[in-house]
PDB file of N, CA and C in Angstrom:
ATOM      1  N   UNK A   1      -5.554  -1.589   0.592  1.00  0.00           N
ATOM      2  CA  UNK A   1      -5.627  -1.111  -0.766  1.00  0.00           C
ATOM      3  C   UNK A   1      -6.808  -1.801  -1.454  1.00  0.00           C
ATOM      4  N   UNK A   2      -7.487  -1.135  -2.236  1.00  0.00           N
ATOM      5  CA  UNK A   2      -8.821  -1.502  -2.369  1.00  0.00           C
ATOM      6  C   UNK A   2      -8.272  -2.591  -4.117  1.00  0.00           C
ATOM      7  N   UNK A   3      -9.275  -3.313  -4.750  1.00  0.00           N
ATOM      8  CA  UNK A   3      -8.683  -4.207  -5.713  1.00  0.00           C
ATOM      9  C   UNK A   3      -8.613  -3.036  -6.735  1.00  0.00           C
ATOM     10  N   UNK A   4      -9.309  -2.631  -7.192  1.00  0.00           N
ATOM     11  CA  UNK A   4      -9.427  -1.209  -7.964  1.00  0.00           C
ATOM     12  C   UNK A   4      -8.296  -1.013  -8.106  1.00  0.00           C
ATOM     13  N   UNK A   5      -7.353  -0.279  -6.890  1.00  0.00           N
ATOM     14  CA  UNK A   5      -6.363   0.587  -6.768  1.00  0.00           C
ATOM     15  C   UNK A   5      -5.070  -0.278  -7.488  1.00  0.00           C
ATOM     16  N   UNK A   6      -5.136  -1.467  -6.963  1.00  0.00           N
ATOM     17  CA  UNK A   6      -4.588  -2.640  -7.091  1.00  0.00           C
ATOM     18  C   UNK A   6      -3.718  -2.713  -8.794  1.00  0.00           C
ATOM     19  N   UNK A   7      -4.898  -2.741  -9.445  1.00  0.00           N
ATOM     20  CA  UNK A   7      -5.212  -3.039 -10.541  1.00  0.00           C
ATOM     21  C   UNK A   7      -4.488  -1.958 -11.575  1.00  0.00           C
ATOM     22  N   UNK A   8      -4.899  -0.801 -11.221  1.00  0.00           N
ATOM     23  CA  UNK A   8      -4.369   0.704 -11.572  1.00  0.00           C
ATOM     24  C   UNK A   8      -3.071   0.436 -11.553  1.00  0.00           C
ATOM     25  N   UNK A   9      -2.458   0.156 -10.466  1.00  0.00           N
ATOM     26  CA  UNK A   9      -0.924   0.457 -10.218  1.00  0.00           C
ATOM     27  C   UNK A   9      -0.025  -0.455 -11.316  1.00  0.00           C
ATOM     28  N   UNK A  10      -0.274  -1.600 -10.850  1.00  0.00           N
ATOM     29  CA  UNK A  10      -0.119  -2.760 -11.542  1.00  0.00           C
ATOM     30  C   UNK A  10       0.093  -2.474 -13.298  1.00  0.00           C
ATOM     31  N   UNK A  11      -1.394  -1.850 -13.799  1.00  0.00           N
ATOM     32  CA  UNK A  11      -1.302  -1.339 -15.040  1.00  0.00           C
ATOM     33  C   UNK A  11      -0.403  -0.405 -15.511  1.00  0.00           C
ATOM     34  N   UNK A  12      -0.516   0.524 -14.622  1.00  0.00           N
ATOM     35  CA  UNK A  12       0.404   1.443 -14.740  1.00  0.00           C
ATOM     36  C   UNK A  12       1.953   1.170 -14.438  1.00  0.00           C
ATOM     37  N   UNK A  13       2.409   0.336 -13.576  1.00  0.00           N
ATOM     38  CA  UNK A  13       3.814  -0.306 -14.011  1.00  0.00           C
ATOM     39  C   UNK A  13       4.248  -0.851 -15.274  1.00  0.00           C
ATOM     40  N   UNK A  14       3.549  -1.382 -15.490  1.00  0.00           N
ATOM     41  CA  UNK A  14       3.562  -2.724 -16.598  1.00  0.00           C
ATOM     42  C   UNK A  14       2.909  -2.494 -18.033  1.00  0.00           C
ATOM     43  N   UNK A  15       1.971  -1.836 -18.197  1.00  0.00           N
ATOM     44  CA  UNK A  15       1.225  -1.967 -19.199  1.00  0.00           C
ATOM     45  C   UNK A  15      -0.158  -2.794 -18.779  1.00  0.00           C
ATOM     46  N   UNK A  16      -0.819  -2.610 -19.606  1.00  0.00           N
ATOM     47  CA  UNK A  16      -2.161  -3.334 -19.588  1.00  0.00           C
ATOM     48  C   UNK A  16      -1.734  -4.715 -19.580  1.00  0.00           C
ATOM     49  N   UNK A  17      -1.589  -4.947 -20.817  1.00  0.00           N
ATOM     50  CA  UNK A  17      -1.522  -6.851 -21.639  1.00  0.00           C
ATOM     51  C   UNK A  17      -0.352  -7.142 -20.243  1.00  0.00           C
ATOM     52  N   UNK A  18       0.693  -6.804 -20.329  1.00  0.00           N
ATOM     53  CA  UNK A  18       2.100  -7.598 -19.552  1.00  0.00           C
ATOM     54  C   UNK A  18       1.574  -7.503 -17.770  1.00  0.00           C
ATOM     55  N   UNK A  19       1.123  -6.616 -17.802  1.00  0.00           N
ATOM     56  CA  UNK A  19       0.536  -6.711 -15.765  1.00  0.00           C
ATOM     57  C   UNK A  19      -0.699  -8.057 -15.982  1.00  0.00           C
ATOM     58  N   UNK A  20      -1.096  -8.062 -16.550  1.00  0.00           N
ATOM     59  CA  UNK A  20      -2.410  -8.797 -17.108  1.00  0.00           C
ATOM     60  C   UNK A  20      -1.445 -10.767 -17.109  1.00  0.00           C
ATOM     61  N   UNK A  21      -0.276 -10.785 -17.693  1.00  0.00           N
ATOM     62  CA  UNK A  21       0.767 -11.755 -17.994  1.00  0.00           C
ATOM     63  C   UNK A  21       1.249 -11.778 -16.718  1.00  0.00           C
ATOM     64  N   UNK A  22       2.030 -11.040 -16.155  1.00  0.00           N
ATOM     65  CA  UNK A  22       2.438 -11.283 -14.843  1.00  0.00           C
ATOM     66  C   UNK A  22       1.494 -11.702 -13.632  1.00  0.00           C
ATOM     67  N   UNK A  23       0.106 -11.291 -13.524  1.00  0.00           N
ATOM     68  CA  UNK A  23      -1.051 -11.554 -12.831  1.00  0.00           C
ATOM     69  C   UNK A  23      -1.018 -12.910 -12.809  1.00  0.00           C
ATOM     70  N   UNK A  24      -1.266 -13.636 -14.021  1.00  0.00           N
ATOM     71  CA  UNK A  24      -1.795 -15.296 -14.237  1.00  0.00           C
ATOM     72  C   UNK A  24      -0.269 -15.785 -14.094  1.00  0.00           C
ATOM     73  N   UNK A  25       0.337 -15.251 -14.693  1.00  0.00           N
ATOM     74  CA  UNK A  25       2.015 -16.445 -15.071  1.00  0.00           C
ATOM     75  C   UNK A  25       3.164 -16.266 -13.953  1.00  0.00           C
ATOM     76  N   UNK A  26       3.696 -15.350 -13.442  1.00  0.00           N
ATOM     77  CA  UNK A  26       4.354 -15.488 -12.698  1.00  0.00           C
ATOM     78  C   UNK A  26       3.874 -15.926 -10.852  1.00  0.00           C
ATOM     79  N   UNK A  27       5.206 -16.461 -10.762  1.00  0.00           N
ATOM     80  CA  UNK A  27       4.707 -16.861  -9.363  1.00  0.00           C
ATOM     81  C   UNK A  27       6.023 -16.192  -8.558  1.00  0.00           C
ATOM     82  N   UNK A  28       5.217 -15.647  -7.146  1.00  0.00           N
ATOM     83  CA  UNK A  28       6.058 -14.693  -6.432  1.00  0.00           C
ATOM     84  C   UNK A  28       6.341 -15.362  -4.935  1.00  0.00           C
ATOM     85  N   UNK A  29       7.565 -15.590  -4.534  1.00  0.00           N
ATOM     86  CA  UNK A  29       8.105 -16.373  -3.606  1.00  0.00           C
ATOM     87  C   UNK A  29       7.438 -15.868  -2.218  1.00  0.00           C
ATOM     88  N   UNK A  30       7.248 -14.388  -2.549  1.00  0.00           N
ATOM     89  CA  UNK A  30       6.741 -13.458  -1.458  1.00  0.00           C
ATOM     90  C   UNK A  30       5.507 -14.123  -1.177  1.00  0.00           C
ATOM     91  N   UNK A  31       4.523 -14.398  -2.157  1.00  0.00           N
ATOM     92  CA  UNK A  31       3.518 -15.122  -1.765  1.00  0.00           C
ATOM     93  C   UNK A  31       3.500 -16.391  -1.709  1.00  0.00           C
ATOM     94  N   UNK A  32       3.902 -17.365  -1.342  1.00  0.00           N
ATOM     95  CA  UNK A  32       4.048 -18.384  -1.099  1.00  0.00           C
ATOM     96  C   UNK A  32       4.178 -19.279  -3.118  1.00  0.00           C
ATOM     97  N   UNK A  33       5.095 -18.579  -3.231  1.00  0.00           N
ATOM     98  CA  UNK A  33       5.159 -19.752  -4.579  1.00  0.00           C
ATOM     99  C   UNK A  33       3.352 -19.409  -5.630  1.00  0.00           C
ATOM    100  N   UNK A  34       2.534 -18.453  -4.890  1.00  0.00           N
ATOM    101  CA  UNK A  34       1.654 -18.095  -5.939  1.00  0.00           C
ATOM    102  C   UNK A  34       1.382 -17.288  -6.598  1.00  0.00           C
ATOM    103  N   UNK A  35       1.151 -17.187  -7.909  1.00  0.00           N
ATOM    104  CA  UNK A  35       0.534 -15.920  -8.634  1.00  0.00           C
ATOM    105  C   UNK A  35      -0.323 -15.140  -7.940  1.00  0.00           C
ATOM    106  N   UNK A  36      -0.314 -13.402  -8.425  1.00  0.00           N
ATOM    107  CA  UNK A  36      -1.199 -12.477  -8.276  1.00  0.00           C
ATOM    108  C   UNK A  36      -2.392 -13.047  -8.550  1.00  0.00           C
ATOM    109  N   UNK A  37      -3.067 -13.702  -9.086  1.00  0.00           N
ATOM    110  CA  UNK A  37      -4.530 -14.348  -9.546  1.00  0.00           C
ATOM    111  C   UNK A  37      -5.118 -14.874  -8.439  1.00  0.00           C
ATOM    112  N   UNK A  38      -4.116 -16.291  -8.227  1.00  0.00           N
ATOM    113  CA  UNK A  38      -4.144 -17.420  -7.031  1.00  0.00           C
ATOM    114  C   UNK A  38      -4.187 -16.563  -6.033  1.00  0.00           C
ATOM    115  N   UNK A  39      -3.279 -15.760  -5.605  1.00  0.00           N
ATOM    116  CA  UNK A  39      -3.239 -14.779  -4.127  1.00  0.00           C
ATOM    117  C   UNK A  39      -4.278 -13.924  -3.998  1.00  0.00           C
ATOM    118  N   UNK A  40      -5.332 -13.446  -4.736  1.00  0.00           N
ATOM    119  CA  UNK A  40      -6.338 -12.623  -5.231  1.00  0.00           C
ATOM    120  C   UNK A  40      -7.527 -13.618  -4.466  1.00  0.00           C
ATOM    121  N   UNK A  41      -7.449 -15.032  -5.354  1.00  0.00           N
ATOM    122  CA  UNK A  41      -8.309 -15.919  -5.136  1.00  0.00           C
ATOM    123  C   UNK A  41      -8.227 -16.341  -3.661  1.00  0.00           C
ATOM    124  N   UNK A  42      -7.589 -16.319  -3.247  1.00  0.00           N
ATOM    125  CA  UNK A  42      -7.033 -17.335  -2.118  1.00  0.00           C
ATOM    126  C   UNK A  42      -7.328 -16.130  -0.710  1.00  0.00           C
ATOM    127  N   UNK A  43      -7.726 -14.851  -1.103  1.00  0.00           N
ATOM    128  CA  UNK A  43      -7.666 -13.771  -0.308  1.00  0.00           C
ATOM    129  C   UNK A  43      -6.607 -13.204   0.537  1.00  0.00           C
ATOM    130  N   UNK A  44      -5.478 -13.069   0.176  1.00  0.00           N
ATOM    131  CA  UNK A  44      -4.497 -12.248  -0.221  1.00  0.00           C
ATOM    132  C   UNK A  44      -4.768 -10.988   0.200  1.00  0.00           C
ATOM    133  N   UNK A  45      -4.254 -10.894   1.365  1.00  0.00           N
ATOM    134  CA  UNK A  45      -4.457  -8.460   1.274  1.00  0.00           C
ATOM    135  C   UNK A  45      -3.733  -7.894  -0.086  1.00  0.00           C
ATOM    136  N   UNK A  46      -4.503  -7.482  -1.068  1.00  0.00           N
ATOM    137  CA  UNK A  46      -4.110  -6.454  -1.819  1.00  0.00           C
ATOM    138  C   UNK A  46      -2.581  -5.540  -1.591  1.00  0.00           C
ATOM    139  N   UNK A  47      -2.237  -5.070  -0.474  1.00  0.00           N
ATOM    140  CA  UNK A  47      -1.138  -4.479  -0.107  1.00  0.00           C
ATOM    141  C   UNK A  47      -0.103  -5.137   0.174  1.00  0.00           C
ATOM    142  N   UNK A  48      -0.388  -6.953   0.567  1.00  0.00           N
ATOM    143  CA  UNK A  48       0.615  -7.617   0.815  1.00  0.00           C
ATOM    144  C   UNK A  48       0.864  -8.001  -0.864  1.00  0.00           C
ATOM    145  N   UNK A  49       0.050  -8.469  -1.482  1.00  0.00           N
ATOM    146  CA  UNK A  49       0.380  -8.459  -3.073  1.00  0.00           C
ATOM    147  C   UNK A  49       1.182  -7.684  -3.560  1.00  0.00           C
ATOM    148  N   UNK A  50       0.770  -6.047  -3.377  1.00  0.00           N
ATOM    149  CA  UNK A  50       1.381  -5.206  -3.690  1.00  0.00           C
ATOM    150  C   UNK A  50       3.319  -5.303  -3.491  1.00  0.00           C
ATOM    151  N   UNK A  51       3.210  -4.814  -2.017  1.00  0.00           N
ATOM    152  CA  UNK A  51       4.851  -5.519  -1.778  1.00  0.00           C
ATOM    153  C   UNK A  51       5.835  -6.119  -2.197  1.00  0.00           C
ATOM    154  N   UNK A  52       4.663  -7.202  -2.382  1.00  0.00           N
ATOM    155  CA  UNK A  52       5.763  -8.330  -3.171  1.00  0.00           C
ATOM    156  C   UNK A  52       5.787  -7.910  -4.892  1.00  0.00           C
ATOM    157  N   UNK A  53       5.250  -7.327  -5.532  1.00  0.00           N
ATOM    158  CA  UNK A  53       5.246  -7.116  -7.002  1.00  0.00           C
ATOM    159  C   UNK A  53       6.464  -6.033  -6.660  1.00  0.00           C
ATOM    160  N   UNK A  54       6.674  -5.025  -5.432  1.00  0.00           N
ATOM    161  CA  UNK A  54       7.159  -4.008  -5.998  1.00  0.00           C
ATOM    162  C   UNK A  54       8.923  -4.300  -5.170  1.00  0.00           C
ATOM    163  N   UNK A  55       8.830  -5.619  -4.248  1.00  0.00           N
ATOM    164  CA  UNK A  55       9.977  -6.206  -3.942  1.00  0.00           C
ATOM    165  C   UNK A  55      10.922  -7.042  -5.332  1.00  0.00           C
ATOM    166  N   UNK A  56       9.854  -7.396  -5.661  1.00  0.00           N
ATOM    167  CA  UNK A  56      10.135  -8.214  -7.212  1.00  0.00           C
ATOM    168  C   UNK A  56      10.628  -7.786  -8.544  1.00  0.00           C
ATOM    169  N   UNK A  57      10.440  -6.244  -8.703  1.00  0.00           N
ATOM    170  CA  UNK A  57      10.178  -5.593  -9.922  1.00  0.00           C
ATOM    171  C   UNK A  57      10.702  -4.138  -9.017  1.00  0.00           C
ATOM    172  N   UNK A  58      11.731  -3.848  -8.212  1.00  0.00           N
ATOM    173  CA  UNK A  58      11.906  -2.568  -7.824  1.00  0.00           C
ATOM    174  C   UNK A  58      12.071  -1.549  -8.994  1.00  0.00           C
ATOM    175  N   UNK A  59      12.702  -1.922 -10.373  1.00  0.00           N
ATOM    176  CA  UNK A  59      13.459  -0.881 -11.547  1.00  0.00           C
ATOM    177  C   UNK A  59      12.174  -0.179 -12.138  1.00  0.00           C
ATOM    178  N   UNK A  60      10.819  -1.379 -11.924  1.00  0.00           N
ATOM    179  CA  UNK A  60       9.506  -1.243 -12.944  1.00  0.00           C
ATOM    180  C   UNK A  60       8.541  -0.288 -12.256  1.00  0.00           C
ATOM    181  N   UNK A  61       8.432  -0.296 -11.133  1.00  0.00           N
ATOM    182  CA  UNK A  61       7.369   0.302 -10.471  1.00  0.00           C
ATOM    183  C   UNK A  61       7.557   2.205 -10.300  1.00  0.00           C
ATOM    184  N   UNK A  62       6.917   2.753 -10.244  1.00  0.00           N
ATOM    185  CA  UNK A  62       7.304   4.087 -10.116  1.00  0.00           C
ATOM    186  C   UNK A  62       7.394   4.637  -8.416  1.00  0.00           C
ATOM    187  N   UNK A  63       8.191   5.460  -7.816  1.00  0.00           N
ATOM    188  CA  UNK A  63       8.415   5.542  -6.546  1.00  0.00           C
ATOM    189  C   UNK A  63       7.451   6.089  -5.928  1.00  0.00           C
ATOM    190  N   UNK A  64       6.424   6.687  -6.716  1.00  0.00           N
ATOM    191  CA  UNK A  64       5.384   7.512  -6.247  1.00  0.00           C
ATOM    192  C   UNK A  64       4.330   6.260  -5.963  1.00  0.00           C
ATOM    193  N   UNK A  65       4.637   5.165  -6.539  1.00  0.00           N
ATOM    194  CA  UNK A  65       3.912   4.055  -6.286  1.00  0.00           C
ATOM    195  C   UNK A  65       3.759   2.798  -5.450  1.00  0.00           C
ATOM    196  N   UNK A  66       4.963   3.250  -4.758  1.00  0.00           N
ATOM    197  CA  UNK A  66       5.375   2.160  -4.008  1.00  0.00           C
ATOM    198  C   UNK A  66       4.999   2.132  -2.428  1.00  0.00           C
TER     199      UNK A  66
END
């Protein structure tokens, strides 16, 4: 999944500002105890990111998105 796409989805779950909040502030067990930012930084596959946001947040994400 390209970061672009990434980014889109993310927004589109969440909102702009709150995907933007969850990016820096939360930390996802899926990724080892790190934020979407850190896992970004750290080079992270995009799709494994993905996963875990939509393991994390199943009610938020849309099914067409997952």
């Amino acid at each position: 999944m390209r970061l672009t796409d990434f980014w889109e989805r993310l927004g589109e779950s969440f909102g702009g500002a709150y995907a933007r909040s969850i990016a820096a502030d939360h930390s996802f067990a899926a990724l080892g105890d790190r934020t979407i930012d850190r896992a970004i930084a750290e080079g992270v596959d995009t799709a494994t990111i993905w996963r875990a946001v939509v393991a994390e947040y199943p009610d938020r994400v849309p099914s067409r998105l997952r």
